[in-house]
Protein backbone atom coordinates (compact mmCIF):
# COMPACT_ATOMS: atom_id res chain seq x y z
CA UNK A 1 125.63 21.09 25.24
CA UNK A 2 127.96 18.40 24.89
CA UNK A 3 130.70 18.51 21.83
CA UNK A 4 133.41 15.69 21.11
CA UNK A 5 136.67 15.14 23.48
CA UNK A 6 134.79 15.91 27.01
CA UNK A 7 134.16 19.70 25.72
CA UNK A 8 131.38 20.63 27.42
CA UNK A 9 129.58 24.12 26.23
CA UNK A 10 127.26 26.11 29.39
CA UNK A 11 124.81 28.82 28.23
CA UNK A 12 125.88 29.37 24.64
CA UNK A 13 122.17 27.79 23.36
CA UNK A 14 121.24 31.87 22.69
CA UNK A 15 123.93 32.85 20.36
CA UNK A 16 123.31 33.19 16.47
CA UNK A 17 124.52 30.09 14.14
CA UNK A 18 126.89 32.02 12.99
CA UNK A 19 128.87 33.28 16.44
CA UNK A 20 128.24 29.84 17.32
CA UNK A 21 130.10 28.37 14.74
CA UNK A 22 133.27 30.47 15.40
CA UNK A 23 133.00 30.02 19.15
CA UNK A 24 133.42 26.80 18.71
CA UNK A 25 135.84 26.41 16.81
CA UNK A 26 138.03 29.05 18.89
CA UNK A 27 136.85 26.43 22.01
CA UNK A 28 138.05 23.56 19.70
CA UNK A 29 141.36 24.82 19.08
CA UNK A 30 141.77 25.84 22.85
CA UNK A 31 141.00 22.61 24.02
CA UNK A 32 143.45 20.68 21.67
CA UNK A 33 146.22 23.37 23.20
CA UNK A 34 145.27 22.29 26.51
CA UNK A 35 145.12 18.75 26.15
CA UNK A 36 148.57 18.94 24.97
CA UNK A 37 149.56 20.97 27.81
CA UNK A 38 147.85 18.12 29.95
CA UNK A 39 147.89 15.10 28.54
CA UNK A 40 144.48 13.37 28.39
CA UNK A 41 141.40 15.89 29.38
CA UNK A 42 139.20 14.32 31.41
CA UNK A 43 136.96 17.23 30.89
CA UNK A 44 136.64 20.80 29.33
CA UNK A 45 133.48 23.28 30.04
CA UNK A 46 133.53 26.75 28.98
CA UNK A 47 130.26 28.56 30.56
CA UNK A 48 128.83 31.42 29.21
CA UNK A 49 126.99 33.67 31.85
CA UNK A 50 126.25 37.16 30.04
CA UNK A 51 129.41 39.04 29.40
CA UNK A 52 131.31 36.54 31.37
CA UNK A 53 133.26 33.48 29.95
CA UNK A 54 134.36 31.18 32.99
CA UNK A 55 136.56 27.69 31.59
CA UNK A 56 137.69 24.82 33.72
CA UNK A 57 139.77 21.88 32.14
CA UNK A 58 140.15 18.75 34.00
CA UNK A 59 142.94 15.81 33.71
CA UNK A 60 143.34 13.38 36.47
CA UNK A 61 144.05 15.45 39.36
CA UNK A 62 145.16 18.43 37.50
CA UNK A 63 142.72 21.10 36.97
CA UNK A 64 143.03 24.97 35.41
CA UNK A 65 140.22 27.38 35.61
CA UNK A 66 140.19 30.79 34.43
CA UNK A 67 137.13 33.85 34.17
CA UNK A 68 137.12 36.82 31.74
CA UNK A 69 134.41 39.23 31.60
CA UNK A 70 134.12 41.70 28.68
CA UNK A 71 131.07 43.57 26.73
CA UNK A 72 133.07 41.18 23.34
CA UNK A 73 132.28 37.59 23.67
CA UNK A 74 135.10 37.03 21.97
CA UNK A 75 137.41 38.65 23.73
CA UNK A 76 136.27 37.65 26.49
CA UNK A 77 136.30 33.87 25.64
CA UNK A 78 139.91 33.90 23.52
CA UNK A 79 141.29 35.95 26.98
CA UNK A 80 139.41 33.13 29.29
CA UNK A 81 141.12 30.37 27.16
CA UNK A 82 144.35 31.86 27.04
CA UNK A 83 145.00 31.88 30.71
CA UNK A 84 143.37 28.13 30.73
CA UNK A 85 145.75 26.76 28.38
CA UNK A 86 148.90 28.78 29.44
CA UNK A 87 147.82 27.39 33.66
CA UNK A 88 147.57 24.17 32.34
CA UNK A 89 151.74 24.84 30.53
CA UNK A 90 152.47 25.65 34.62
């Protein structure tokens, strides 16, 4: 699923409206931090594989990938965007 800026969303179709909503707007302001850290984002995925939140963020030839895993999505995905953005600072 496809949002605006190059966010890209991987196995997140099952969640309720609701935890969808605030996913993505945790994503949303995760990706803005990054961009900053980067510059331009080519491209931002966050994949959602059961318990486990892996993110990659792409500008130009800089990347930053991080992987949580946690029973909490949302843990999970605030702790997997976290490291992202604060790699992409480095």
């Amino acid at each position: 699923m496809k949002l605006g800026g190059g966010i890209t969303l991987e196995g997140f179709e099952e969640l309720e409206p609701a935890k969808f909503v605030v996913a993505r707007k945790i994503i949303g302001i995760f990706a803005k931090k990054t961009s900053e850290a980067f510059g331009n984002l080519d491209s931002f995925t966050v994949a959602k594989t059961g318990n486990s939140i892996k993110v990659s963020a792409k500008a130009g030839e800089r990347t930053s990938e991080a992987f949580s895993e946690d029973s909490n999505m949302f843990i999970a995905l605030s702790r997997a965007l976290s490291e992202a953005a604060d790699k992409a600072k480095a």
